[in-house]
PDB file of N, CA and C in Angstrom:
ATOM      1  N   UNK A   1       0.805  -1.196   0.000  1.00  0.00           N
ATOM      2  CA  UNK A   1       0.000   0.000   0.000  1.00  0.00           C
ATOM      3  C   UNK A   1       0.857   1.273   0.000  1.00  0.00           C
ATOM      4  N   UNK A   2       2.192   1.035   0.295  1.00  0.00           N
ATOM      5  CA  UNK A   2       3.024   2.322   0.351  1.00  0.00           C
ATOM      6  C   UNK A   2       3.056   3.175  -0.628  1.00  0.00           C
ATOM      7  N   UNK A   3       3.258   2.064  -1.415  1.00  0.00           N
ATOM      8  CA  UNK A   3       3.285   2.326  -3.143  1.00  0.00           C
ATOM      9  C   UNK A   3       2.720   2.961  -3.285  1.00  0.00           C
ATOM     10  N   UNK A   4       1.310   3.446  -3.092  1.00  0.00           N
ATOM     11  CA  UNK A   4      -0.103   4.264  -3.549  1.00  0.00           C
ATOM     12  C   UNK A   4       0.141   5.545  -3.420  1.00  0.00           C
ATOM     13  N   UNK A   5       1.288   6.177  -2.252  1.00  0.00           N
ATOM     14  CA  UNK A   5       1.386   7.449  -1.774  1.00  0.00           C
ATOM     15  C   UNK A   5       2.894   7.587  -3.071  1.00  0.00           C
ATOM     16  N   UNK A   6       3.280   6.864  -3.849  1.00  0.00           N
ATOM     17  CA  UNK A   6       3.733   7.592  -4.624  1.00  0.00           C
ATOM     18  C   UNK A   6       3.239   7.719  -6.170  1.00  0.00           C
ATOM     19  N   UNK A   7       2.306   6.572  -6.638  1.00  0.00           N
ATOM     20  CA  UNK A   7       1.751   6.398  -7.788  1.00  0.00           C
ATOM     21  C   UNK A   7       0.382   7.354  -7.855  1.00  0.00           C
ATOM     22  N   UNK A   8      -0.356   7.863  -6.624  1.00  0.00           N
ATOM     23  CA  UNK A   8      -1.366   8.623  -6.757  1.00  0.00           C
ATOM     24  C   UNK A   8      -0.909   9.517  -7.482  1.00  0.00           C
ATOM     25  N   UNK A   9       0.242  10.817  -6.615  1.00  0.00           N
ATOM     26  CA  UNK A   9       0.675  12.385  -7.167  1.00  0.00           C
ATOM     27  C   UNK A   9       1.399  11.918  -8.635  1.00  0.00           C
ATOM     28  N   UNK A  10       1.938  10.958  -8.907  1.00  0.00           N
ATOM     29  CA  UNK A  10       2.442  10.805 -10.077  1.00  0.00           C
ATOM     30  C   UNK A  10       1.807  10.666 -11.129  1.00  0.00           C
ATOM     31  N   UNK A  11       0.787   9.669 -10.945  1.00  0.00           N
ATOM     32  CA  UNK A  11      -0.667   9.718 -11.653  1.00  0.00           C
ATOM     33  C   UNK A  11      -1.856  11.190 -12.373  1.00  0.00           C
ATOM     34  N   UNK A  12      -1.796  12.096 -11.020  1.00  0.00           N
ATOM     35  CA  UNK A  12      -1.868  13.384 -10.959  1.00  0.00           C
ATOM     36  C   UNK A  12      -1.278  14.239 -11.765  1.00  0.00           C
ATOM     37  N   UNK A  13       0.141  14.011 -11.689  1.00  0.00           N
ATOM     38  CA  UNK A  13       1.461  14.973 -12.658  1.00  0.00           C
ATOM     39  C   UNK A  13       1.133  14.432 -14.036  1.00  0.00           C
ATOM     40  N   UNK A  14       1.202  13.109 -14.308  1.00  0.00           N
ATOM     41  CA  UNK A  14       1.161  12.840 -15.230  1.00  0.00           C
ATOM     42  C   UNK A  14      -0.657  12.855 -16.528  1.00  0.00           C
ATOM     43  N   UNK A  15      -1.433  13.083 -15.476  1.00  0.00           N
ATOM     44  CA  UNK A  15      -2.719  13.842 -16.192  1.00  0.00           C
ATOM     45  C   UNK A  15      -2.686  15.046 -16.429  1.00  0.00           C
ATOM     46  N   UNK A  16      -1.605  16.016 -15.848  1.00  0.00           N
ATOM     47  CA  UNK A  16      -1.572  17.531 -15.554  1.00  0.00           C
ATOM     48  C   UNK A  16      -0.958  17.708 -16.758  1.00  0.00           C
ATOM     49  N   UNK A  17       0.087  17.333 -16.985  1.00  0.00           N
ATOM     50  CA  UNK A  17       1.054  17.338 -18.133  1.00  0.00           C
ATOM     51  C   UNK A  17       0.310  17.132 -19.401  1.00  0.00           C
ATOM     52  N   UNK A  18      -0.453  15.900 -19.654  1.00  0.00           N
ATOM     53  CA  UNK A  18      -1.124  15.234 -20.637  1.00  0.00           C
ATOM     54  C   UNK A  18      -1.991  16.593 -21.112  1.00  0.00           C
ATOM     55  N   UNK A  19      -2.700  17.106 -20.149  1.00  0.00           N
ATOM     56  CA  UNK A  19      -4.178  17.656 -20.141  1.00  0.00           C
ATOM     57  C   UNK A  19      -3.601  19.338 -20.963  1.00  0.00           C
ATOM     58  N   UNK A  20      -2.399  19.339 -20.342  1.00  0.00           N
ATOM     59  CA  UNK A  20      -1.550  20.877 -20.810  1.00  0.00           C
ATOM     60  C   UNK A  20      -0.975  21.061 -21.965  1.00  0.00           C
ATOM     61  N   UNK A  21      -0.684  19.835 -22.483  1.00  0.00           N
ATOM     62  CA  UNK A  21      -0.229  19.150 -24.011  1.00  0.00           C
ATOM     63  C   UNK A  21      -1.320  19.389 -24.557  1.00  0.00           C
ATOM     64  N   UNK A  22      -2.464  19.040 -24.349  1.00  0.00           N
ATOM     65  CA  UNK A  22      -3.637  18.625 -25.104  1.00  0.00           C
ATOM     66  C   UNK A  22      -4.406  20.490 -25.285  1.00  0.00           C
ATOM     67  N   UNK A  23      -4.273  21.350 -24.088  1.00  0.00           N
ATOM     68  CA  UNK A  23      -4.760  22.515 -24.537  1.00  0.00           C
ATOM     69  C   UNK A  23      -3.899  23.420 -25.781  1.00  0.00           C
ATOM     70  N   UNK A  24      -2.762  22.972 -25.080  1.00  0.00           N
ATOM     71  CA  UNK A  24      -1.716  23.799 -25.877  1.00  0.00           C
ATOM     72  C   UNK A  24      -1.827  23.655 -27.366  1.00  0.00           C
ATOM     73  N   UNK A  25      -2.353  22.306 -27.829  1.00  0.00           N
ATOM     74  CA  UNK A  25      -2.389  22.011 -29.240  1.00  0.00           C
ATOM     75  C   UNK A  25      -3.525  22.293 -29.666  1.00  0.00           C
ATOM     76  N   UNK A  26      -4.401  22.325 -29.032  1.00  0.00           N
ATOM     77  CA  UNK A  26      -6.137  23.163 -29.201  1.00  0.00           C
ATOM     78  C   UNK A  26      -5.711  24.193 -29.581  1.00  0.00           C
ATOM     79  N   UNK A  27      -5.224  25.275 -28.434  1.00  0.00           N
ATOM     80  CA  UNK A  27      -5.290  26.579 -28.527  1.00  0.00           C
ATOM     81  C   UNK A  27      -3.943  26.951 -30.033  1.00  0.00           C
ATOM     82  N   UNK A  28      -3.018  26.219 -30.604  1.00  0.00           N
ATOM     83  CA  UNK A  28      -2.336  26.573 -31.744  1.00  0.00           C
ATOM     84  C   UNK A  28      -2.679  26.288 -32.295  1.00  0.00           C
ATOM     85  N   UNK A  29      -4.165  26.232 -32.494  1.00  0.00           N
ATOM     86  CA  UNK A  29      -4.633  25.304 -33.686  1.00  0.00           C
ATOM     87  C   UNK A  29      -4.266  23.936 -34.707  1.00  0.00           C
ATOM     88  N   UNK A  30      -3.741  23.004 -33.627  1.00  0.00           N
ATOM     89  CA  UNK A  30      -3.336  22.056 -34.618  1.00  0.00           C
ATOM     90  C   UNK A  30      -4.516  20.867 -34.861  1.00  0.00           C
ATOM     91  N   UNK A  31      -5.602  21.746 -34.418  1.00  0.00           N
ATOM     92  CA  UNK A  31      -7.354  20.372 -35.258  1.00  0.00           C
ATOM     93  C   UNK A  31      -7.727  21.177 -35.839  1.00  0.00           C
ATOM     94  N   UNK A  32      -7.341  22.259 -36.479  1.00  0.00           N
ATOM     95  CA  UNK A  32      -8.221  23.113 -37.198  1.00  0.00           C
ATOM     96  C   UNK A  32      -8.929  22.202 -38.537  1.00  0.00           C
ATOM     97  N   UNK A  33      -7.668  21.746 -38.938  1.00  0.00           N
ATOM     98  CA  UNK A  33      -7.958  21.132 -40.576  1.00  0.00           C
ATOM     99  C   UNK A  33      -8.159  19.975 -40.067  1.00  0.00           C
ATOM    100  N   UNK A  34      -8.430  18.916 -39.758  1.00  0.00           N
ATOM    101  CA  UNK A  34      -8.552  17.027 -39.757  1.00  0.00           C
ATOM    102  C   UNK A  34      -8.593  16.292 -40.946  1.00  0.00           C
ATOM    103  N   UNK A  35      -9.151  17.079 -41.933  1.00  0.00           N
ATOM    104  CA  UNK A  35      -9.684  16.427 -43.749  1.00  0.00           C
ATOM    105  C   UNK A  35      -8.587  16.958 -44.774  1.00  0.00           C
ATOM    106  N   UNK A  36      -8.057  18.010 -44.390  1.00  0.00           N
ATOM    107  CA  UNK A  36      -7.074  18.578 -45.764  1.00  0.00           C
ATOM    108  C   UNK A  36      -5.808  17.832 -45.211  1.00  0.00           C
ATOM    109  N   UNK A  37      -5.469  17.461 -44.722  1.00  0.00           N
ATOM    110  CA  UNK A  37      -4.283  16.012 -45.100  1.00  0.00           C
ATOM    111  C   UNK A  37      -4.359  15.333 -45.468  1.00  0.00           C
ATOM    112  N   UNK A  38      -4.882  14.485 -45.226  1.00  0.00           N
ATOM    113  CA  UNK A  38      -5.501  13.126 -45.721  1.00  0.00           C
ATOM    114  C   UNK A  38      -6.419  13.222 -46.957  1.00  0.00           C
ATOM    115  N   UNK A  39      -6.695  14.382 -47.875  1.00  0.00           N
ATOM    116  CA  UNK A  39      -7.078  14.835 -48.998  1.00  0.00           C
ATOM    117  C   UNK A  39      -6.260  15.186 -49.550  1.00  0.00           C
ATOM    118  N   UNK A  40      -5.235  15.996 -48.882  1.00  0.00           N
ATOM    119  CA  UNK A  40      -3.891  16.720 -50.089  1.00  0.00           C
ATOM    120  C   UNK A  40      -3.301  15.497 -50.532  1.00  0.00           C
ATOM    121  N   UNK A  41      -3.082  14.094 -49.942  1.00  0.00           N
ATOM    122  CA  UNK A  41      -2.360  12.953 -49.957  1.00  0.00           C
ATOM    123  C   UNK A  41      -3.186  12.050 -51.529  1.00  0.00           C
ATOM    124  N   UNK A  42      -4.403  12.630 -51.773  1.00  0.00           N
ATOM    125  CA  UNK A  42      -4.663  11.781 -52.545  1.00  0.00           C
ATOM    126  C   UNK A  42      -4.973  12.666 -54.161  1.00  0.00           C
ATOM    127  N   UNK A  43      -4.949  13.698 -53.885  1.00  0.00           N
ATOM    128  CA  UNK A  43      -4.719  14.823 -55.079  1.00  0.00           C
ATOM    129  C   UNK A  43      -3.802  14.642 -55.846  1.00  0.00           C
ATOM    130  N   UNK A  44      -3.586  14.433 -57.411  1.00  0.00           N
ATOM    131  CA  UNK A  44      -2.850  14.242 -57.896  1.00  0.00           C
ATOM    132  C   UNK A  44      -2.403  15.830 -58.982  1.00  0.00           C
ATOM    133  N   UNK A  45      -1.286  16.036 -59.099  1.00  0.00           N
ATOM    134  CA  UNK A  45      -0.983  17.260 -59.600  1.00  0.00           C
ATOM    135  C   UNK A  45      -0.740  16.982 -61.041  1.00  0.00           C
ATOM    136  N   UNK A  46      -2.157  17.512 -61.642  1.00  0.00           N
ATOM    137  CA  UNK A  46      -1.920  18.028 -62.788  1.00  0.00           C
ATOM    138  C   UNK A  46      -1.084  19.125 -64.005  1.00  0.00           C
ATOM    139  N   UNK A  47      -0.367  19.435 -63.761  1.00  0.00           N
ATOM    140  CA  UNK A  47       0.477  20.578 -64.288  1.00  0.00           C
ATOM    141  C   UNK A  47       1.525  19.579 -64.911  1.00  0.00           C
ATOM    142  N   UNK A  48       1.610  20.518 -66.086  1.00  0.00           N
ATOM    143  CA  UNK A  48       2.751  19.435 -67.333  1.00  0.00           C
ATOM    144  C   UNK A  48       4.434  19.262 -66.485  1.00  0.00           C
ATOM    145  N   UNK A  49       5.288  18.805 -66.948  1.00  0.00           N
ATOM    146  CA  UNK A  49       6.439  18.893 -66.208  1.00  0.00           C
ATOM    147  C   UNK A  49       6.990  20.372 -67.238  1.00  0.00           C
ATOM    148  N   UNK A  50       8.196  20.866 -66.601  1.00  0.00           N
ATOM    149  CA  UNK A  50       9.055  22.178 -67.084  1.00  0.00           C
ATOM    150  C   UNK A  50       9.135  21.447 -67.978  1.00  0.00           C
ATOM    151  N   UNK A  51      10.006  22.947 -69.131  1.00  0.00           N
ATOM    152  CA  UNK A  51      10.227  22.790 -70.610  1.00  0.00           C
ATOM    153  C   UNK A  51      12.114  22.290 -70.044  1.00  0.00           C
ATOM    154  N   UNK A  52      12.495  22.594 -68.868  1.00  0.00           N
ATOM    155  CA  UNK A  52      13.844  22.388 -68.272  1.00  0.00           C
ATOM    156  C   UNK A  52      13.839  21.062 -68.102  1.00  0.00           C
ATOM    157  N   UNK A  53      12.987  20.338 -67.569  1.00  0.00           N
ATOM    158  CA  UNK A  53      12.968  18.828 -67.184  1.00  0.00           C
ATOM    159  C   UNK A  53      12.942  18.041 -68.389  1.00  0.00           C
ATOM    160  N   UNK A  54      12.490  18.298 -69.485  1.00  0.00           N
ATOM    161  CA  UNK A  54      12.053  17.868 -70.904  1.00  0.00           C
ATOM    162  C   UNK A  54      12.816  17.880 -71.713  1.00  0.00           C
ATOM    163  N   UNK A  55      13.957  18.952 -71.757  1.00  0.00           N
ATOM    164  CA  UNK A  55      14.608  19.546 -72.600  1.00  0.00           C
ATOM    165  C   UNK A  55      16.020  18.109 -72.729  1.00  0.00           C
ATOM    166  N   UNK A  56      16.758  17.792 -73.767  1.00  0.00           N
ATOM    167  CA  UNK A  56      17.550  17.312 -73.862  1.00  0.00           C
ATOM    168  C   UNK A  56      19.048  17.986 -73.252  1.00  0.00           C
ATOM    169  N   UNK A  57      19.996  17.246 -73.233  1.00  0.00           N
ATOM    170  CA  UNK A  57      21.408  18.333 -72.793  1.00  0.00           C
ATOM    171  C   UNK A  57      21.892  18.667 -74.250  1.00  0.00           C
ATOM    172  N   UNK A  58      22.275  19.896 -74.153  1.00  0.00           N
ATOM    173  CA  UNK A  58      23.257  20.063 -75.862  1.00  0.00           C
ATOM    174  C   UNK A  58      23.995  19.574 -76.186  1.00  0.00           C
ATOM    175  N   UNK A  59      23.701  19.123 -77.111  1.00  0.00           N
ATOM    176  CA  UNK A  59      25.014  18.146 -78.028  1.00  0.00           C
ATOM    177  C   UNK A  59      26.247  19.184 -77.992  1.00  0.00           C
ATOM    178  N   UNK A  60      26.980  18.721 -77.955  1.00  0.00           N
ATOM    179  CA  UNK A  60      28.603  18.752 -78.255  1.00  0.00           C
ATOM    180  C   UNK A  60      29.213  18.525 -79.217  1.00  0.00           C
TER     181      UNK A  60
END
């Protein structure tokens, strides 16, 4: 039972911490978006490649 008087406050710290993580990322907005990741991932980019990427090297 000793045990209990140190796993309670630790238990405690360790919800305090969790709970302060969890506002902190609320309040910087990191749930703003939930859908535009996991959408940008499946978008495929249409645009031709450069006339640079295409281009041959000059003959010599």
């Amino acid at each position: 039972m000793e045990i209990l008087i140190l796993l309670i406050p630790l238990s405690v710290v360790l919800a305090l911490v969790i709970g302060a993580a969890f506002w902190w990322s609320a309040d910087n907005g990191q749930f703003d978006d939930l859908d535009g990741p996991g959408q940008r991932i499946l978008m495929d980019e249409d645009r031709p490649p450069n006339k640079a990427d295409t281009s041959e090297p000059p003959a010599s």
